[in-house]
Protein backbone atom coordinates (compact mmCIF):
# COMPACT_ATOMS: atom_id res chain seq x y z
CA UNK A 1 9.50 51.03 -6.57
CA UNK A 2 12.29 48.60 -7.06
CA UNK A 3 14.51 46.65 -4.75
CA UNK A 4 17.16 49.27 -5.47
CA UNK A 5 14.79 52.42 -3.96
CA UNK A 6 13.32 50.40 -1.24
CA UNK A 7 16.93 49.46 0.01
CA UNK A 8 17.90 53.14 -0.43
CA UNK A 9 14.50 54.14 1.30
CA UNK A 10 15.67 51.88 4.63
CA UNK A 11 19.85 52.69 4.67
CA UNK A 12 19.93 49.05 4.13
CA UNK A 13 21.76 46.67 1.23
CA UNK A 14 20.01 44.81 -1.24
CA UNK A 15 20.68 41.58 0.15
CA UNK A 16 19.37 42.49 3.84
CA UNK A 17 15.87 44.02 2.44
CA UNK A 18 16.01 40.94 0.55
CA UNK A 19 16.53 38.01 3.14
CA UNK A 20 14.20 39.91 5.13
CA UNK A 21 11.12 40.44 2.75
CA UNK A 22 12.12 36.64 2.25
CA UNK A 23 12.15 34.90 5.86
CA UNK A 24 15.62 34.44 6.61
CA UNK A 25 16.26 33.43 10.46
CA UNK A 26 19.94 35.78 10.11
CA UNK A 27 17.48 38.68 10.01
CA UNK A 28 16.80 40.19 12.98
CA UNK A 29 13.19 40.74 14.14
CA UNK A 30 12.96 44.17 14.08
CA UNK A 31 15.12 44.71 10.97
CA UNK A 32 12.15 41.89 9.34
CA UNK A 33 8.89 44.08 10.56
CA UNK A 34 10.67 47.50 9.48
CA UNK A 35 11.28 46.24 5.98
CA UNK A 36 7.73 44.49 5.22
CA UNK A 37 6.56 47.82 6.94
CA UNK A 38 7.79 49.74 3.98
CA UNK A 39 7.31 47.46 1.55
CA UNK A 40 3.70 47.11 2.45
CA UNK A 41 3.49 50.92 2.54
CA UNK A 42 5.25 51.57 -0.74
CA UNK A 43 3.15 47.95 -2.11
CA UNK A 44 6.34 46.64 -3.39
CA UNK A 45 6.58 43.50 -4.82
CA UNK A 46 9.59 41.29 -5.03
CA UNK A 47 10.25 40.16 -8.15
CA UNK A 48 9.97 36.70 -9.24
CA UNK A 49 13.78 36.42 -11.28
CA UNK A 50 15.69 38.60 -8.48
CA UNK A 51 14.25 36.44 -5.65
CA UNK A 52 15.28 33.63 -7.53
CA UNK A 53 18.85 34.95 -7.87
CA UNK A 54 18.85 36.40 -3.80
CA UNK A 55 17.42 33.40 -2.17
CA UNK A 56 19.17 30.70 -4.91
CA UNK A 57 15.77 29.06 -4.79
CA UNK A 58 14.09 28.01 -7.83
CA UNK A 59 10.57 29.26 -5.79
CA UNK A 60 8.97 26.30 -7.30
CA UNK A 61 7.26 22.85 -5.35
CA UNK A 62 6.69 20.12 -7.48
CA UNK A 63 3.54 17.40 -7.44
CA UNK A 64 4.24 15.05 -9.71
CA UNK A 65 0.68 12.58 -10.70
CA UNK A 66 1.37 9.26 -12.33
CA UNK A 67 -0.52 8.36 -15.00
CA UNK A 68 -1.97 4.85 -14.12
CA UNK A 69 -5.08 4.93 -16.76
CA UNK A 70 -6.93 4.54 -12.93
CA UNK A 71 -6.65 8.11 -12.17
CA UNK A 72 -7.81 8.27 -8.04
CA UNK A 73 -6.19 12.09 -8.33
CA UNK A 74 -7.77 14.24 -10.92
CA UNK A 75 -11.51 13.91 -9.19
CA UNK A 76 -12.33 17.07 -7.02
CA UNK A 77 -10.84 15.61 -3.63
CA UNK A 78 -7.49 15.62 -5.96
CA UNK A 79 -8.88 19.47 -7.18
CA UNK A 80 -9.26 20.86 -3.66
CA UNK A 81 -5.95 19.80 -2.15
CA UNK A 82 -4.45 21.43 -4.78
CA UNK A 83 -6.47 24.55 -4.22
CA UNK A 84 -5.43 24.60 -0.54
CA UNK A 85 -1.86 24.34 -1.07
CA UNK A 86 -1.49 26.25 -4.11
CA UNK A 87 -3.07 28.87 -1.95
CA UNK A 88 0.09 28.50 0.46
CA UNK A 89 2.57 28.77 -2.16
CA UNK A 90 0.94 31.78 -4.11
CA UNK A 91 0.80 33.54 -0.89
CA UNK A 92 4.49 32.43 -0.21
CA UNK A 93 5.75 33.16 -3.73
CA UNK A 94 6.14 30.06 -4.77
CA UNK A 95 4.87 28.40 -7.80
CA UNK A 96 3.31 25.02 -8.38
CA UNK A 97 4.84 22.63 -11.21
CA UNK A 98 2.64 20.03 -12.18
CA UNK A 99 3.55 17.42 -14.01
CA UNK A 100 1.60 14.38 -15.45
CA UNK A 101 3.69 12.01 -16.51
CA UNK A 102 3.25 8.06 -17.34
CA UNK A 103 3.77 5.60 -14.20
CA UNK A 104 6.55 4.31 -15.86
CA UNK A 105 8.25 7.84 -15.75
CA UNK A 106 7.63 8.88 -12.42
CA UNK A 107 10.99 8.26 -11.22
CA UNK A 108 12.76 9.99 -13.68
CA UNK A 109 10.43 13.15 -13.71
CA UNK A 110 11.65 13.40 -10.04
CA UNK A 111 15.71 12.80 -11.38
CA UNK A 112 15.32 15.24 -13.57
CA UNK A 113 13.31 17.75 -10.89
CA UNK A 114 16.46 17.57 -8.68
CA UNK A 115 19.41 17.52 -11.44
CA UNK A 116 17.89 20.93 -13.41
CA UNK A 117 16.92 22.05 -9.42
CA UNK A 118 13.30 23.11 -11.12
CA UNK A 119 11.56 22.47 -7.54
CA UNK A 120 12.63 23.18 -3.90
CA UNK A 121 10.50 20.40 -2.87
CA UNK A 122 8.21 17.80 -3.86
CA UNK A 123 4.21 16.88 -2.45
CA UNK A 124 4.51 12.95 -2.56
CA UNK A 125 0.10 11.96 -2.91
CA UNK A 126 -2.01 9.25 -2.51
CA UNK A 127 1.06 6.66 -1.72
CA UNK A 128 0.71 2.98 -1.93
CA UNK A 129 1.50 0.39 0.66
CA UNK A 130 5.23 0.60 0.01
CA UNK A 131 5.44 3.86 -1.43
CA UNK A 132 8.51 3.75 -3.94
CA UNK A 133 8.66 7.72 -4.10
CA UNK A 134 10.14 7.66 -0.64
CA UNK A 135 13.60 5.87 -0.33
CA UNK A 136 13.84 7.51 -4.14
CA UNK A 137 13.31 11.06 -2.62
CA UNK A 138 15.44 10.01 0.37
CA UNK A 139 18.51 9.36 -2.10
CA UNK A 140 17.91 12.36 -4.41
CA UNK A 141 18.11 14.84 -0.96
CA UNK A 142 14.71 16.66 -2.20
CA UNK A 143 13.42 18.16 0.77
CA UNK A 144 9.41 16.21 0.77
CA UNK A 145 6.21 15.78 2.38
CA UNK A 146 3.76 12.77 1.97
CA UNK A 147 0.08 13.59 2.27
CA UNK A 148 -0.56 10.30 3.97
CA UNK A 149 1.72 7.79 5.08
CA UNK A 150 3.24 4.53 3.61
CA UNK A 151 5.20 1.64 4.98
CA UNK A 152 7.24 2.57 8.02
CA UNK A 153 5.58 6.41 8.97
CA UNK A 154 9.05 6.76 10.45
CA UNK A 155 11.82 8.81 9.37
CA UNK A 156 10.26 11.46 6.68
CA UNK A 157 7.57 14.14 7.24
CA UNK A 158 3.67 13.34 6.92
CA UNK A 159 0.08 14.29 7.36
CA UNK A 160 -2.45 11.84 7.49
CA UNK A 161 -6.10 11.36 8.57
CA UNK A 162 -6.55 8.78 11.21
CA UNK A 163 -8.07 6.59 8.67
CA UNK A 164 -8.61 3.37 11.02
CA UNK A 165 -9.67 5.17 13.55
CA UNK A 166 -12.59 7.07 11.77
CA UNK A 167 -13.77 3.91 9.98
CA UNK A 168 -14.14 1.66 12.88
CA UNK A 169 -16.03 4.38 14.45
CA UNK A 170 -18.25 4.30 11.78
CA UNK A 171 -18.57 1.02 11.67
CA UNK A 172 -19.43 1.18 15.70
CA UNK A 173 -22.28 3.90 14.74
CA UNK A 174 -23.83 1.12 11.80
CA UNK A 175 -23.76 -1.85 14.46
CA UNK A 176 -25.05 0.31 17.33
CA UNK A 177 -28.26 0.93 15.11
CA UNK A 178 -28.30 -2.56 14.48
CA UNK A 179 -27.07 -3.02 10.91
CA UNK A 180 -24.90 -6.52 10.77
CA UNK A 181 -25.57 -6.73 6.75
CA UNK A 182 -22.71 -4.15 6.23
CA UNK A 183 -21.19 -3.26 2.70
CA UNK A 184 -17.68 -1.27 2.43
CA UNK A 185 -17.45 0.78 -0.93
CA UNK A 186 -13.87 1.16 -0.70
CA UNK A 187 -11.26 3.28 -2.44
CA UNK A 188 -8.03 1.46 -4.08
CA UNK A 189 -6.46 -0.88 -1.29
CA UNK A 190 -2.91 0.03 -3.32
CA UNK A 191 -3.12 3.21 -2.28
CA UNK A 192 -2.50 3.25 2.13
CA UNK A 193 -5.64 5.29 3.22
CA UNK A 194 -7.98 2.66 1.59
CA UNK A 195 -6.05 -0.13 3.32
CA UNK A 196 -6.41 1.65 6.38
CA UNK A 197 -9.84 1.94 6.26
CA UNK A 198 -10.49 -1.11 5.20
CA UNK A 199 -9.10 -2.30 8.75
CA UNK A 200 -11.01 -0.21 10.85
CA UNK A 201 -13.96 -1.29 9.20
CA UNK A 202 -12.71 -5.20 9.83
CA UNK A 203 -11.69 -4.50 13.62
CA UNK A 204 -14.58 -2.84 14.05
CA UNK A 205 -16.49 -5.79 12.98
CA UNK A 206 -14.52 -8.38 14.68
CA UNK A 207 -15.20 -6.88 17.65
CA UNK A 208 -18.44 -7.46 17.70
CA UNK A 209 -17.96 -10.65 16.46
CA UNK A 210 -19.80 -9.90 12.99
CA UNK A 211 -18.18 -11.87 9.92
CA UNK A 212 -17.84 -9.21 7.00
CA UNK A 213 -19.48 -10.62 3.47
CA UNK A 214 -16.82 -11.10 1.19
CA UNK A 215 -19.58 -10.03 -1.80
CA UNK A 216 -20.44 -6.85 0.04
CA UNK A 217 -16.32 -5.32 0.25
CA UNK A 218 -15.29 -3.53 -3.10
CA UNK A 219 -12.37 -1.71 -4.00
CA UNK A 220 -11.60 0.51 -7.10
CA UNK A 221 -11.74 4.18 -8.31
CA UNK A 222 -13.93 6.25 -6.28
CA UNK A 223 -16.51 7.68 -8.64
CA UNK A 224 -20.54 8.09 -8.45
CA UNK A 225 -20.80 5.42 -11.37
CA UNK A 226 -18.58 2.83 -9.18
CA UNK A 227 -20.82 3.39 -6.16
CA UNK A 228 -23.77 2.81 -8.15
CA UNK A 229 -22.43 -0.53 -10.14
CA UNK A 230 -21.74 -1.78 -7.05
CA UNK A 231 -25.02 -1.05 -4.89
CA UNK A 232 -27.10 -2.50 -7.59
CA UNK A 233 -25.52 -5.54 -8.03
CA UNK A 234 -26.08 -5.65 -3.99
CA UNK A 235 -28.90 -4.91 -3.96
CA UNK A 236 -30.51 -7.13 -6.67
CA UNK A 237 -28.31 -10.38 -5.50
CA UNK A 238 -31.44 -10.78 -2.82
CA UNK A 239 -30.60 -10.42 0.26
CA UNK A 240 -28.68 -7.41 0.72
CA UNK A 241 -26.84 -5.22 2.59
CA UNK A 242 -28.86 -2.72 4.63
CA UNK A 243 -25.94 -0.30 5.45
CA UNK A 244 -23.31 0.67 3.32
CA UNK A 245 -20.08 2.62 4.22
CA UNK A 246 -18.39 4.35 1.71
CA UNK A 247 -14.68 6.31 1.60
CA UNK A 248 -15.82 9.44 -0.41
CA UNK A 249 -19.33 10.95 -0.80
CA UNK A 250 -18.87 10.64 -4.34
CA UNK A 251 -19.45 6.73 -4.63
CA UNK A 252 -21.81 7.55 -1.93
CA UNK A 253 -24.42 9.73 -4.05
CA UNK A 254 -24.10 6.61 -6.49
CA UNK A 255 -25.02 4.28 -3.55
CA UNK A 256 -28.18 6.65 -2.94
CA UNK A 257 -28.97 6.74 -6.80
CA UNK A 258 -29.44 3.05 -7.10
CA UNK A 259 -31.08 2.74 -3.88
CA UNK A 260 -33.65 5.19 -4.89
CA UNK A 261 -34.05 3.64 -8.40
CA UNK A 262 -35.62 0.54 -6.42
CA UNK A 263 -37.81 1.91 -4.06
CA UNK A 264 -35.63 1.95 -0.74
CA UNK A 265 -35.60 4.99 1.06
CA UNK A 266 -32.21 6.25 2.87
CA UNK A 267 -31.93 6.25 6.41
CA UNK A 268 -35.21 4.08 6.92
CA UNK A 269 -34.57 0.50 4.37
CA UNK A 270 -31.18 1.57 4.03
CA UNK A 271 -28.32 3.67 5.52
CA UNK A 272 -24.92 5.14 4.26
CA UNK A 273 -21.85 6.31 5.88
CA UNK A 274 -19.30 7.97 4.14
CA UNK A 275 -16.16 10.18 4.32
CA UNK A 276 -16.86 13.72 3.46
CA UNK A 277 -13.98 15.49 2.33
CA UNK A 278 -15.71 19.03 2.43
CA UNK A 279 -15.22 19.43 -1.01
CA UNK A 280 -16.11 23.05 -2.52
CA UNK A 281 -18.57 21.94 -5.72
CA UNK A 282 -19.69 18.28 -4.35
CA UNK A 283 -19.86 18.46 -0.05
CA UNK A 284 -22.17 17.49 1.77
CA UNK A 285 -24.12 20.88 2.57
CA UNK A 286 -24.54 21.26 -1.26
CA UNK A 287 -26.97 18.20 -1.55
CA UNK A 288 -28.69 18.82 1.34
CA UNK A 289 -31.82 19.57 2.40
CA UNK A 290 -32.83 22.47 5.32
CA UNK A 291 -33.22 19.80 7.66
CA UNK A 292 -29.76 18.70 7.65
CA UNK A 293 -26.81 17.34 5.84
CA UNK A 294 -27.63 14.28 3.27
CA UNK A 295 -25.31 12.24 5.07
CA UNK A 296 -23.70 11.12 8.05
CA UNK A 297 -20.32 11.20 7.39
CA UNK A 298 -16.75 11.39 8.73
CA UNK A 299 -15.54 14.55 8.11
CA UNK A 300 -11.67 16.03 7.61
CA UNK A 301 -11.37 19.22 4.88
CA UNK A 302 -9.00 18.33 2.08
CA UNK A 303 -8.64 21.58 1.24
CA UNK A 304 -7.42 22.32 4.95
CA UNK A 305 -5.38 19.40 4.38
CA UNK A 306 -3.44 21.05 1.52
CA UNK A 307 -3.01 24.25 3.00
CA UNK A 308 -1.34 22.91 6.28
CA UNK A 309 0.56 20.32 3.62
CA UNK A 310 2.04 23.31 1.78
CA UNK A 311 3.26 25.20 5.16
CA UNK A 312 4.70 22.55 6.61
CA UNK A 313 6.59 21.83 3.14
CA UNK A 314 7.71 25.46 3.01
CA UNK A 315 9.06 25.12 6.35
CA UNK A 316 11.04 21.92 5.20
CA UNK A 317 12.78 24.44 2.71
CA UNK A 318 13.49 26.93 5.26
CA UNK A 319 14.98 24.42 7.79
CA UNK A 320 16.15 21.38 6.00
CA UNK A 321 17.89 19.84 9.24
CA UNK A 322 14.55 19.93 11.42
CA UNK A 323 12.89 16.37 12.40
CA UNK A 324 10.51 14.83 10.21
CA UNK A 325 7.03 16.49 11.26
CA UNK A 326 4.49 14.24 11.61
CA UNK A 327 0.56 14.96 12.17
CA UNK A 328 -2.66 12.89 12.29
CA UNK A 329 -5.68 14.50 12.16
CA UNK A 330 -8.57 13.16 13.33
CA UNK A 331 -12.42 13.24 11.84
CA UNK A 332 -15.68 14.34 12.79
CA UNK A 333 -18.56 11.72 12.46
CA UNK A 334 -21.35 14.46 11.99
CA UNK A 335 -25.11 13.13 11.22
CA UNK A 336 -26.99 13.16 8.64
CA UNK A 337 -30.24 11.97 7.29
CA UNK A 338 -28.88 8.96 5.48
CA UNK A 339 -28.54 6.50 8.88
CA UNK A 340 -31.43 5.10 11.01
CA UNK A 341 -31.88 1.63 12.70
CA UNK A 342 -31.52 -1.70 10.94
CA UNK A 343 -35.01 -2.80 9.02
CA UNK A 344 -37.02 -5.36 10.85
């Protein structure tokens, strides 16, 4: 069945069965549920090309990753946000344009985006301190959403984990059990959720009146090989640091791998925090053991995080003139077998 027949089918134009199957408010309610009624029972299926023409929508958001030759996005965290919102858009209609492009090009990947109108909006990730993408997004009129926040979080639409927040309360957890030898294995501190955490870990500390070691506080990529480098060289400078917090639980199984390699067993010589972003092929349940998870973490889904990332994004598109919608989400610190009191 075609548009044509279903429209025939209801006594109804084209372009009403059309804004309806499609979400527009000048539909009313009950002329809406009739129509997906019978295009549910008749499994009709809009077509991609006449929605495009009905709705004057090019049905397409667009993610655009800069190529840095650091690349903090294609790692699974990067993988499973995708999966969340492109599971938002398929169900939605819409289709995902990826582009890679070279840092240097960024900006005119997202010119050209809104001069051909190939997107009806953009997912802005992993911004920086001073995220450049925004004011440029702001001037272009591309309806956006930044997964994360950067600079002033006022005036354009975000969703962010309460980053400071779930770090010093990690922090709080190490100190109560203890630990004052702390190490933070930190993400990028360009990129604003890294910087974040970095201060909660700090205020956490000054509160308790603890001076952080300069030696013990890295920042870079967040890969298993990075958390590894890094604990070693710890850990083999003499005397180390017997807790370690980490911002993904991938540097965090390299943490474990080099403290294993010298004898040190987790959650009794040393302990690890980390974030866990629930991620499908490398979360926490999948490396642990029946007695619990491997380790205590901080906890937010990133996959949740893209679906809810996507909707509110499609919602942009359907009501351009809304206020910015903001939302922080806070973690879960959930334990695992990785923590225990400070060594004697």
């Amino acid at each position: 069945m075609n548009l044509k027949q279903l429209s025939e089918s209801l006594g109804l134009s084209q372009t009403t069965v059309s804004r309806a199957l499609n979400g527009y408010p000048e539909v009313r309610e009950e002329t809406r549920l009739r129509v997906q009624a019978a295009a549910e029972a008749a499994n009709y299926t809009p077509n991609a090309k006449a929605r495009r023409l009905a709705t004057g929508r090019a049905m397409a958001i667009g993610h655009v990753m800069p190529l840095t030759g650091k690349e903090e996005l294609v790692n699974p965290i990067f993988a499973d946000f995708i999966a969340g919102a492109g599971e938002i858009y398929a169900r939605e209609g819409y289709d995902l344009l990826l582009s890679m492009v070279p840092a240097e090009g960024t900006e005119a990947a997202y010119r050209q985006m809104a001069a051909n109108a190939s997107v009806d909006a953009v997912m802005v990730q992993a911004p920086t301190m001073d995220d450049p993408r925004v004011p440029l997004l702001q001037e272009l009129g591309l309806p956006f959403l930044v997964h994360g926040r950067t600079g002033a979080p006022d005036g354009y639409s975000w969703l962010d984990v309460a980053n400071i927040r779930a770090f010093r309360r990690a922090t709080d957890f190490l100190l109560d059990l203890g630990h004052r030898k702390i190490a933070l294995i930190n993400g990028q501190e360009t990129l604003d959720f890294a910087r974040r955490r970095r201060l909660g870990f700090e205020q956490a500390m000054a509160a308790r009146e603890v001076s952080p070691n300069a030696a013990w506080m890295r920042s870079d990529v967040m890969t298993e090989q990075y958390g590894y480098r890094a604990a070693c060289e710890m850990l083999d400078a003499g005397d180390g640091p017997t807790a370690f917090l980490a911002s993904s639980i991938i540097p965090a199984i390299g943490i474990r791998r080099a403290a294993g390699e010298r004898g040190l067993r987790i959650g009794r010589d040393v302990s690890i925090i980390c974030h866990d972003d629930g991620l499908s092929y490398m979360g926490n349940e999948g490396i642990s053991a029946p007695d619990g998870p491997a380790f205590t973490a901080t906890r937010s889904s990133i996959r949740a995080a893209g679906q809810r990332c996507a909707e509110i994004l499609l919602s942009l598109i359907d009501n351009p003139n809304q206020p910015a919608i903001q939302e922080l989400w806070d973690t879960d610190l959930s334990l695992g077998r990785s923590t225990g009191p400070a060594p004697a």
